[in-house]
Protein backbone atom coordinates (compact mmCIF):
# COMPACT_ATOMS: atom_id res chain seq x y z
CA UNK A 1 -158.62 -149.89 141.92
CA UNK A 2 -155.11 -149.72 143.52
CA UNK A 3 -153.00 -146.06 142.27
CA UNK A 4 -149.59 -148.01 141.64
CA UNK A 5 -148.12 -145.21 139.78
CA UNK A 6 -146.31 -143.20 143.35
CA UNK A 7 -146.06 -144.04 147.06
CA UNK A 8 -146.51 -142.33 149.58
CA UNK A 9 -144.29 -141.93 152.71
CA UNK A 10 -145.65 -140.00 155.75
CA UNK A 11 -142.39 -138.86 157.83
CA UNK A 12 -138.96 -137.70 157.01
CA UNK A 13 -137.19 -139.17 159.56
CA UNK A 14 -134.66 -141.38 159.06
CA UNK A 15 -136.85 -144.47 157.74
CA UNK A 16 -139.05 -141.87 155.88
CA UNK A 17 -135.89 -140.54 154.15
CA UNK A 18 -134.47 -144.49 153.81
CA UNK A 19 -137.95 -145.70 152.20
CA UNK A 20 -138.18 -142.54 150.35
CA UNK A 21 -134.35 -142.65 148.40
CA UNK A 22 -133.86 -146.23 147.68
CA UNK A 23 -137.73 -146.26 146.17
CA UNK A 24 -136.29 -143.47 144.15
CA UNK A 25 -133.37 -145.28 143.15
CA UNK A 26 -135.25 -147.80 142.09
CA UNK A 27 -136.99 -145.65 139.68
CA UNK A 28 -140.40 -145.44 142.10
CA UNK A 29 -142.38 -142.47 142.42
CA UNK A 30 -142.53 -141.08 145.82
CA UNK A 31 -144.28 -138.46 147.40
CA UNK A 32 -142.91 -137.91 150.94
CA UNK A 33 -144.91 -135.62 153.80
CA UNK A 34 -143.13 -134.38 156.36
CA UNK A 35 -145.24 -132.46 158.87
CA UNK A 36 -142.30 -132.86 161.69
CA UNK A 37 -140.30 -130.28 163.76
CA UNK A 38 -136.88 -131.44 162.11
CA UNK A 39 -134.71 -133.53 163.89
CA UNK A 40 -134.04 -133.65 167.83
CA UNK A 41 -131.02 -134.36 169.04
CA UNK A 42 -129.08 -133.14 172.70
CA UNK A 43 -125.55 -133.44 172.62
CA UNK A 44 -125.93 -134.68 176.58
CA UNK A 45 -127.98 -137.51 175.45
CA UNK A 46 -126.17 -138.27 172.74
CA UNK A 47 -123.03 -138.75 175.09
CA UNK A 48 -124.99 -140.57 177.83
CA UNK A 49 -125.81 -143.00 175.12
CA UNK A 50 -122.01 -144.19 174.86
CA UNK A 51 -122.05 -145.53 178.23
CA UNK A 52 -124.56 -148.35 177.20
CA UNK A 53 -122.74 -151.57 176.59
CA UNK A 54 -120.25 -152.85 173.67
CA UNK A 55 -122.32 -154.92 172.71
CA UNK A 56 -124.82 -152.58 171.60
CA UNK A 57 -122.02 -150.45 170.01
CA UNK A 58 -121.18 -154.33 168.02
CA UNK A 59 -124.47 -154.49 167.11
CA UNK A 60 -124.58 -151.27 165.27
CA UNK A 61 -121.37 -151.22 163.44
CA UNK A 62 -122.27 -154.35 162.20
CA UNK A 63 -125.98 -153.71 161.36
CA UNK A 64 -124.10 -150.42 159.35
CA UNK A 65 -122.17 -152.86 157.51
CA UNK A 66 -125.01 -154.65 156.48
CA UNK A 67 -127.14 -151.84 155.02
CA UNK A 68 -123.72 -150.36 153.59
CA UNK A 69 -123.48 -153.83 151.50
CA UNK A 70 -127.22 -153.33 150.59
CA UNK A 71 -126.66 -149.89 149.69
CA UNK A 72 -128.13 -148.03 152.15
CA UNK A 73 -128.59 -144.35 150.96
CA UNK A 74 -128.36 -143.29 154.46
CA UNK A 75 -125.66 -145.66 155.62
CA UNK A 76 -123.95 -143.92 152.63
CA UNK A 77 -123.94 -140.81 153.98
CA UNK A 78 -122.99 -142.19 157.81
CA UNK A 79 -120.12 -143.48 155.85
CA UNK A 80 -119.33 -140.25 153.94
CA UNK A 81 -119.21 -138.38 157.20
CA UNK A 82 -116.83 -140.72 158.81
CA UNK A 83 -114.24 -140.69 156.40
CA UNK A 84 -114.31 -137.27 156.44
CA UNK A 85 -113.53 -137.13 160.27
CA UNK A 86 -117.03 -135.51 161.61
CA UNK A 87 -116.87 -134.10 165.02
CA UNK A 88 -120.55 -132.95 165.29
CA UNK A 89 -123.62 -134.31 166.06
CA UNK A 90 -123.74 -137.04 163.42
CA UNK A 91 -127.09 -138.19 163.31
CA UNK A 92 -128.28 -134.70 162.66
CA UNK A 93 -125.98 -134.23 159.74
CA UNK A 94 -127.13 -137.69 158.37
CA UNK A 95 -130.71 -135.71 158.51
CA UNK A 96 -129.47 -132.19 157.12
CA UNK A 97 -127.24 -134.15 153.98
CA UNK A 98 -130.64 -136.86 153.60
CA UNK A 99 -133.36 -134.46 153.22
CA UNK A 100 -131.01 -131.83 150.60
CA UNK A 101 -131.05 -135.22 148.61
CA UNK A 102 -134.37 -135.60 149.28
CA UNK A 103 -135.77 -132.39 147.82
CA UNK A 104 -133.29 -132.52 144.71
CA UNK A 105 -134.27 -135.94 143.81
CA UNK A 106 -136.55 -135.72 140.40
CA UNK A 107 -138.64 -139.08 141.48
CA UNK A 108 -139.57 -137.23 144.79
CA UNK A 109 -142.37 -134.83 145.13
CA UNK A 110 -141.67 -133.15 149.16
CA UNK A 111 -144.70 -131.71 151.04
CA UNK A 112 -144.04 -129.43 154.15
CA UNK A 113 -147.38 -130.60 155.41
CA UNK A 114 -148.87 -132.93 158.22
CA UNK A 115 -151.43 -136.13 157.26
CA UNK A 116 -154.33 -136.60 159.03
CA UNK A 117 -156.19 -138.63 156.94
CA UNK A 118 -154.94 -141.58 153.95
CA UNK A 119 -156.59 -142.67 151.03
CA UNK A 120 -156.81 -146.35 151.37
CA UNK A 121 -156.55 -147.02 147.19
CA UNK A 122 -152.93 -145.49 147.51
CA UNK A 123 -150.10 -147.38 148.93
CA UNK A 124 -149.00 -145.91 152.31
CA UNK A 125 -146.15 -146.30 154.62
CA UNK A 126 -146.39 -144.47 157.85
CA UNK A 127 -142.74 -143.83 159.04
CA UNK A 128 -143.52 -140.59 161.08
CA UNK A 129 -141.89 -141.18 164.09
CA UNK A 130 -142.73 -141.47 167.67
CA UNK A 131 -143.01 -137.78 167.78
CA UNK A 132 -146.07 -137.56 165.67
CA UNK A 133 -148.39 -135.07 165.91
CA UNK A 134 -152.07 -135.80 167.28
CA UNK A 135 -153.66 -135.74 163.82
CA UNK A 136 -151.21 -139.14 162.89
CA UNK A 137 -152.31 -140.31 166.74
CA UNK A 138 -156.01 -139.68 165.81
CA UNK A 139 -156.04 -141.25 162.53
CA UNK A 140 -154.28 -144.43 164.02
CA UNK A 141 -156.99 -144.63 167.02
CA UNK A 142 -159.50 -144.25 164.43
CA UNK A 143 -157.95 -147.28 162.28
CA UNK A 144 -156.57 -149.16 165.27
CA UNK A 145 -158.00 -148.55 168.56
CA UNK A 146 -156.80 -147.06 171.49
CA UNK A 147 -155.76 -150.86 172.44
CA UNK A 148 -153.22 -151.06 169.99
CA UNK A 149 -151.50 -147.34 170.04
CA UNK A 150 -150.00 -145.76 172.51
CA UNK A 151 -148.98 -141.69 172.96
CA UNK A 152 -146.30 -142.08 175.40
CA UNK A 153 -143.09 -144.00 175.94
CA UNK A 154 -141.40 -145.62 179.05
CA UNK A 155 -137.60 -145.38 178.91
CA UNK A 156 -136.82 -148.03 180.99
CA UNK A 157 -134.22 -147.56 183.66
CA UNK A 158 -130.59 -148.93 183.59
CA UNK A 159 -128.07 -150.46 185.96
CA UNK A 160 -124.73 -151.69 186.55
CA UNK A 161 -122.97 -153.64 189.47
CA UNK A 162 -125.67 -155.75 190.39
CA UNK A 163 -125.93 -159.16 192.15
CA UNK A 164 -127.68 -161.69 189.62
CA UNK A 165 -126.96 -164.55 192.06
CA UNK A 166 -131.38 -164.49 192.97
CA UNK A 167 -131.99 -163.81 188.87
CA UNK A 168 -133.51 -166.76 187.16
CA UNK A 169 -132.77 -166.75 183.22
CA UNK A 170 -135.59 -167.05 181.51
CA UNK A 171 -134.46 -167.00 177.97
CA UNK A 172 -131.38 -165.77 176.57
CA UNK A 173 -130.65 -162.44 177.81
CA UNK A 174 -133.79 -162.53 179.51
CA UNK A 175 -134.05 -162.73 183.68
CA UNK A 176 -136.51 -162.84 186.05
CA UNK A 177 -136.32 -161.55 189.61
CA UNK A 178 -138.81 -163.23 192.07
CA UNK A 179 -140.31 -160.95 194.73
CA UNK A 180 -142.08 -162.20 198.06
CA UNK A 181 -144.87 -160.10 199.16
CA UNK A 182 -142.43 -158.23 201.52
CA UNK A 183 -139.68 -157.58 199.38
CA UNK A 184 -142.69 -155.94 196.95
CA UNK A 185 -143.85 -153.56 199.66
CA UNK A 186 -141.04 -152.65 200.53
CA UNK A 187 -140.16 -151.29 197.18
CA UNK A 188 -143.87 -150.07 197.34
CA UNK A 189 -142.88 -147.99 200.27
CA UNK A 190 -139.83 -146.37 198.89
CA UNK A 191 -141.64 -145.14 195.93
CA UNK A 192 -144.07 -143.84 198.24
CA UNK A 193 -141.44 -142.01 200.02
CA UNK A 194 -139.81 -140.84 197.20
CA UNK A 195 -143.18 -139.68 195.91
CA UNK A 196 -143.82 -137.21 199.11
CA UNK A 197 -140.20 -136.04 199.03
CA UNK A 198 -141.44 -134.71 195.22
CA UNK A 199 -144.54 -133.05 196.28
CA UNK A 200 -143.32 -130.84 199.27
CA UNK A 201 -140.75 -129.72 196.40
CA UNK A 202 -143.58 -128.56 194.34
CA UNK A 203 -144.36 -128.74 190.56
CA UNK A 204 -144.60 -132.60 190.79
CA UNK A 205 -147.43 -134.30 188.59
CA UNK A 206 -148.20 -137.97 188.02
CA UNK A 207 -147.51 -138.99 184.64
CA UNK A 208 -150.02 -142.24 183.39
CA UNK A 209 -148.39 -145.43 183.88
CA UNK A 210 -145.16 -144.24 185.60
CA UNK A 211 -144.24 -146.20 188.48
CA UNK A 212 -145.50 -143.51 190.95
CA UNK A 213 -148.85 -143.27 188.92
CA UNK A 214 -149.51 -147.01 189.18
CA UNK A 215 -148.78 -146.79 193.11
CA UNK A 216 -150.65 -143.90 193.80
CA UNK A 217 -153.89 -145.98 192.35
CA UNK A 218 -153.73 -149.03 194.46
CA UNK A 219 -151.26 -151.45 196.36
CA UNK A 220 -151.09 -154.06 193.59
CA UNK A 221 -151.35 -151.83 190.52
CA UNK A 222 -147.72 -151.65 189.78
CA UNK A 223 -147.50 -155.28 190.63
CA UNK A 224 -150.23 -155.96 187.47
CA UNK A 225 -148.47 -153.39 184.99
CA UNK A 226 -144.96 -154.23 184.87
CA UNK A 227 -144.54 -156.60 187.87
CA UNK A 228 -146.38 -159.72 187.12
CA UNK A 229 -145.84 -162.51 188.97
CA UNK A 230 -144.66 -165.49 186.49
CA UNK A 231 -144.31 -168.98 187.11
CA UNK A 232 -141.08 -170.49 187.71
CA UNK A 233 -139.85 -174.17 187.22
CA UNK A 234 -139.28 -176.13 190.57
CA UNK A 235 -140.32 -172.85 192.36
CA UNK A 236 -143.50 -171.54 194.00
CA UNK A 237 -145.30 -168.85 192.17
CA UNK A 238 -143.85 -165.54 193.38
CA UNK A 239 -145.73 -162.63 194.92
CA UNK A 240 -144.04 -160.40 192.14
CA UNK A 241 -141.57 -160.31 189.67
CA UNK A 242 -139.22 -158.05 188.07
CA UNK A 243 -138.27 -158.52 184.16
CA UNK A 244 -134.74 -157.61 183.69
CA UNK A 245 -133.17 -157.44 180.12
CA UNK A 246 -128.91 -158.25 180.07
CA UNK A 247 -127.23 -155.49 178.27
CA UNK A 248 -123.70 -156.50 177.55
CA UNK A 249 -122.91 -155.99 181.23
CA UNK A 250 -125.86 -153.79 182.00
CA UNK A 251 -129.41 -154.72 183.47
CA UNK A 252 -132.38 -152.77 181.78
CA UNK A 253 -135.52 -153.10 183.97
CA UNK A 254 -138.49 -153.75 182.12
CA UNK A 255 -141.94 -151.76 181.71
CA UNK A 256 -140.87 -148.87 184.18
CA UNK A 257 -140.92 -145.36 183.88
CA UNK A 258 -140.79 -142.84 186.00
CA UNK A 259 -140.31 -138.69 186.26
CA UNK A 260 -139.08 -138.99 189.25
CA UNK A 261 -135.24 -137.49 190.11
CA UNK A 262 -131.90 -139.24 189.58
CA UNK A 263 -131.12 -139.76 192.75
CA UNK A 264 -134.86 -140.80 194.26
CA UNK A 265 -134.57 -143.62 191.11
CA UNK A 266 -131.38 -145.09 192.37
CA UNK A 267 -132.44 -145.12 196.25
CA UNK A 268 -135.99 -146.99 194.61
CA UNK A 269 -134.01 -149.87 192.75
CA UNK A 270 -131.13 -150.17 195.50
CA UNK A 271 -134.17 -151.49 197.69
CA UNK A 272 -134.39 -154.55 195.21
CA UNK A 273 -132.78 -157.63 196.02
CA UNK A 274 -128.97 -157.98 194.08
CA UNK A 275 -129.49 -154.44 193.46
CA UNK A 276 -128.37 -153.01 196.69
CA UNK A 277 -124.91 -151.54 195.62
CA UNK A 278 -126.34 -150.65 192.02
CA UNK A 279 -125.26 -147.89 190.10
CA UNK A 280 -127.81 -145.71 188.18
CA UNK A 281 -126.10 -145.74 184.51
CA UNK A 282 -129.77 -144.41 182.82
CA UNK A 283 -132.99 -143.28 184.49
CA UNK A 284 -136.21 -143.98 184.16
CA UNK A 285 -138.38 -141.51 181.89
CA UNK A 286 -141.60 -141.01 180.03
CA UNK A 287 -141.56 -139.35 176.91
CA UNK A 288 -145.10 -137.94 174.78
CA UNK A 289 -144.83 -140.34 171.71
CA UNK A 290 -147.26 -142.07 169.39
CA UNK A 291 -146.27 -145.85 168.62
CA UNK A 292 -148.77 -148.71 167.56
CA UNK A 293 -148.33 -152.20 169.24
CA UNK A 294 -147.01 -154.25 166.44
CA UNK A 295 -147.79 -157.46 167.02
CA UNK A 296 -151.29 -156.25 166.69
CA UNK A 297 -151.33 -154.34 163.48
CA UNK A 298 -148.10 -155.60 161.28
CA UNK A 299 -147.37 -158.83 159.66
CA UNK A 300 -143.89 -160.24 159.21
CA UNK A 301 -143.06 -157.48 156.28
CA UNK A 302 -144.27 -154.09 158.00
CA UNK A 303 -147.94 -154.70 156.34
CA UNK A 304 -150.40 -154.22 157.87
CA UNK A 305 -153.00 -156.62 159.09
CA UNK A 306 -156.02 -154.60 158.12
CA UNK A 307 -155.17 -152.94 155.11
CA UNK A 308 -152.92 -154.65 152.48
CA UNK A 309 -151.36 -150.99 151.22
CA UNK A 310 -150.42 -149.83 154.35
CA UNK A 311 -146.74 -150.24 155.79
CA UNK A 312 -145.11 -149.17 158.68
CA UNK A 313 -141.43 -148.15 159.42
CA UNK A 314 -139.16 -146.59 161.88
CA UNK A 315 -139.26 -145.39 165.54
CA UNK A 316 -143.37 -145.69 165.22
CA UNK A 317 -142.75 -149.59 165.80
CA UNK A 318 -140.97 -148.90 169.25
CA UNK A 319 -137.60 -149.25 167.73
CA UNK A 320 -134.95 -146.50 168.68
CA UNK A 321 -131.32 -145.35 167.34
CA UNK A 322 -130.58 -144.69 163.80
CA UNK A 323 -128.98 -147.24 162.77
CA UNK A 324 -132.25 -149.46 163.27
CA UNK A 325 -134.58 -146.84 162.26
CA UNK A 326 -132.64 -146.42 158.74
CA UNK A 327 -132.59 -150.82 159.06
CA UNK A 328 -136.80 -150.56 159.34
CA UNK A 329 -136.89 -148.20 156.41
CA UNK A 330 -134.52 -150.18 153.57
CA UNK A 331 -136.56 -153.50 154.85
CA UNK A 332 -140.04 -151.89 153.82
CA UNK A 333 -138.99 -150.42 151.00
CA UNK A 334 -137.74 -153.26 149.74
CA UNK A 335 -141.20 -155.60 149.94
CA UNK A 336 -143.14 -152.08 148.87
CA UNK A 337 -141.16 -152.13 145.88
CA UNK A 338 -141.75 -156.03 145.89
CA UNK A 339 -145.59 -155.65 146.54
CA UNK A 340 -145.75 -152.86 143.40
CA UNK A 341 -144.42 -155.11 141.15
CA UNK A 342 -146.53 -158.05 141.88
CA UNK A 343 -143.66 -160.29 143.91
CA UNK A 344 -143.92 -162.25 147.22
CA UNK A 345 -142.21 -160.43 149.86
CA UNK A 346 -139.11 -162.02 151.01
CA UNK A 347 -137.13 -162.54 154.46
CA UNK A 348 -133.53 -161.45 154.66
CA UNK A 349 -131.13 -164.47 155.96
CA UNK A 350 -132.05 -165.14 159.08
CA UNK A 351 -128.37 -165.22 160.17
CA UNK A 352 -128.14 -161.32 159.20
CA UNK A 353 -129.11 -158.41 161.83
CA UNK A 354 -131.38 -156.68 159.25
CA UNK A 355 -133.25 -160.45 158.50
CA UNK A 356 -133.63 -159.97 162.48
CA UNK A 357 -135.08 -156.49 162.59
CA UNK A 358 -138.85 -157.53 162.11
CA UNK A 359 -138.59 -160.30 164.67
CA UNK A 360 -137.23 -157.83 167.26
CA UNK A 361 -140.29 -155.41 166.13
CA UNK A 362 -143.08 -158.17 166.51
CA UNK A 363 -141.14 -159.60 169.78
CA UNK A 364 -140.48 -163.20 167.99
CA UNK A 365 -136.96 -165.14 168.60
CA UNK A 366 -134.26 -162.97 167.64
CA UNK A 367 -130.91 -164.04 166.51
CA UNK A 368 -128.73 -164.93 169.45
CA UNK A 369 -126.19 -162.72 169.25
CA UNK A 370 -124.74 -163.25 172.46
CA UNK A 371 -122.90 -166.07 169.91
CA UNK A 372 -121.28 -163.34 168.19
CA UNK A 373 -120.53 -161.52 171.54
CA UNK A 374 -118.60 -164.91 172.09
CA UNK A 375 -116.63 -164.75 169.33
CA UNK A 376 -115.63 -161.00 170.06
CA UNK A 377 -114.19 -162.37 173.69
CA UNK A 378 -112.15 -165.34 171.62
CA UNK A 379 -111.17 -162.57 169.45
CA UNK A 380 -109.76 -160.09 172.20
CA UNK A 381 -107.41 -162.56 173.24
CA UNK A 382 -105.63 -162.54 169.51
CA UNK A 383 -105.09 -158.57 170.74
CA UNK A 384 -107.36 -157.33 167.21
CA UNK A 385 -108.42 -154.13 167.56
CA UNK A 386 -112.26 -152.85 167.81
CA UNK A 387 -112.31 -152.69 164.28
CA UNK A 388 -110.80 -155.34 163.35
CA UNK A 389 -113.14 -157.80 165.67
CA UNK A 390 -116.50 -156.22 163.25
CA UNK A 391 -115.01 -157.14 160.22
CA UNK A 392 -114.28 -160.51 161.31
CA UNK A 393 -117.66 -161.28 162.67
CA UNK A 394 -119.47 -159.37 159.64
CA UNK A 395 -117.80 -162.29 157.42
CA UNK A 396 -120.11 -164.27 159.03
CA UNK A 397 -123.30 -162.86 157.64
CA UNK A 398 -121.92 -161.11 155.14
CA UNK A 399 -121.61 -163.76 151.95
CA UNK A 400 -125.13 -164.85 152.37
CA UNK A 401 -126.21 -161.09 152.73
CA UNK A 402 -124.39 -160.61 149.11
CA UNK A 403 -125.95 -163.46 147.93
CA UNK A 404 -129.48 -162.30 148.70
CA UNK A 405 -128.53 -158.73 147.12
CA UNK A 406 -127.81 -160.58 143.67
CA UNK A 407 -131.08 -162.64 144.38
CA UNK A 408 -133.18 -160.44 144.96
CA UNK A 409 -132.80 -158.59 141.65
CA UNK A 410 -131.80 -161.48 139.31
CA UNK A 411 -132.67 -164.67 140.89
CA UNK A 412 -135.32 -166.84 142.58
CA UNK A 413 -136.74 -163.90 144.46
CA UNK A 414 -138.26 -163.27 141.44
């Protein structure tokens, strides 16, 4: 027998806190467990994040707009704070102001308390972060296995001024770099170099699957983890290959991580071919984390596979930045309150960001929106300003996003 009456959200982070008010709005009991260390933020970061491209910035705003037309309770607040001029650290206001609301909020029962363990007859959405504690991390390797969860987190290096002209474009945004068995040693070799340069400094350690872990355990591991060779039309098979994500006009290297220095880092990916004048705009890191695979455990709603009441939400997917955390959290609380009342879950338009955010999560076809990066250089020309260019692509998405809204209540949803 299924306990319908409350839901429960593990994690008062910002899709905890997104799941957790519009349930309430909606008249749904909640009980909501946070068993966190508050909100994280460092100013530096925070500032290192603006040199990442436009269009990430585009994406954003306009994913803000969405949720602000689907009444967001958090996008609410974002708004609030930027009509009022805020000068701080946002994201950790949107926090402070979310979980006041939180605690005051008469369908919401708050518990200062970590979960260890869930009680499968109750409905269950795990939104606790990618800084849960090892009780979440042991409960999901019990439910999962240690095949489909992870406990740390490679934050893949960044770079600008590069060469493309030996990238093959695989899909999209997507490149490939071919290596020939030379060109992979050699990169072997300066990560070897870089390696000994650490330890005759002291206080070095291998971290598991870093780039210097994997080349410390044999000549091809690296080349197996995040350099597999892939086949390439009209070409012969490479010896290696490098998978390269376009970033507005940024390159993100795929799969690496590294605790190595700054400097070391840039010297390593200068000695990659069309990267030899590269400029360093984010390292490589690692970061302790808990995250499930999701194509492994979640269907296209944030269910899971293996348990019909359990749900899934925020930067425990592998998603990061607030803005798509709070995105995660309105989408499952939508089919939860969907699934309570005995509905079919339903996809956003596909043409919207937030009808996107699940097929970035489970690594499907995303909407192309280097189409709407087009329009934005049209736009430029016509001298708008930054502002001006959102609102004019938002109208794109934007009267089939207020269509569903209306639908989803009052129409065929139902």
């Amino acid at each position: 027998m299924i306990n319908n009456t409350f839901v429960n959200v593990i994690g008062c982070g910002f899709a905890g806190m997104e799941c957790a008010l519009f349930l309430a709005s909606l008249g749904i009991k909640v009980h909501i467990f946070d068993g966190g260390e508050g909100y994280k933020c460092s100013c530096k970061k925070c500032e290192d994040s603006k040199k990442l491209s436009f269009q990430e910035k585009l994406y954003n705003s306009l994913l803000k707009k969405e949720l602000a037309l689907l009444c967001s309770p958090l996008i609410k607040i974002d708004n609030y704070l930027e009509r009022q001029d805020y000068r701080g650290c946002k994201a950790g206001e949107i926090m402070t102001m979310a979980l006041e609301k939180v605690k005051n909020n008469k369908n919401i029962d708050y518990f200062n308390i970590s979960i260890s363990e869930l009680n499968p007859k109750e409905i269950n959405i795990i939104a606790s972060g990618s800084s849960s504690d090892k009780g979440m991390y042991q409960l999901l390797l019990k439910k999962f296995g240690s095949m489909k969860c992870v406990d740390y987190k490679n934050i893949e290096p960044i770079l600008s001024n590069v060469n493309t002209s030996k990238f093959y474009c695989k899909e999209g945004d997507n490149y490939i770099l071919p290596l020939s068995y030379q060109e992979y040693i050699d990169f072997i070799n300066h990560i070897v170099k870089a390696i000994n340069s650490h330890l005759l400094k002291g206080n070095f350690k291998l971290k598991d699957h870093t780039i210097e872990d994997l080349v410390c355990q044999n000549k091809d591991a690296l080349k197996n983890y995040a350099m597999m060779p892939v086949y390439i039309e009209n070409f012969e098979k490479p010896y290696a290959a490098v998978k390269i994500k376009k970033e507005g006009n940024l390159y993100k290297l795929c799969d690496f991580g590294s605790k190595l220095e700054y400097f070391s880092q840039e010297e390593i990916f200068r000695s990659l071919p069309g990267f030899e004048d590269a400029i360093l705009e984010r390292a490589a890191d690692q970061i302790d984390c808990v995250q499930i695979k999701p194509k492994y455990i979640i269907n296209d709603f944030c269910q899971s596979q293996f348990e019909e009441n359990l749900f899934f939400a925020g930067s425990i997917l592998g998603i990061g930045g607030y803005e798509k955390c709070i995105a995660s959290g309105h989408f499952v609380a939508r089919q939860v309150f969907r699934y309570l009342n005995g509905f079919d879950f339903v996809k956003f338009p596909s043409n919207s960001l937030i009808g996107n955010i699940n097929n970035k999560i489970l690594g499907k076809n995303s909407l192309k929106f280097d189409e709407k990066i087009k329009e934005y250089d049209i736009m430029k020309g016509q001298r708008l300003d930054e502002q001006d260019i959102i609102d004019k692509i938002f109208e794109n998405s934007s009267g089939n996003l207020a269509r569903f809204k209306e639908e989803y209540f009052y129409g065929k949803h139902f």
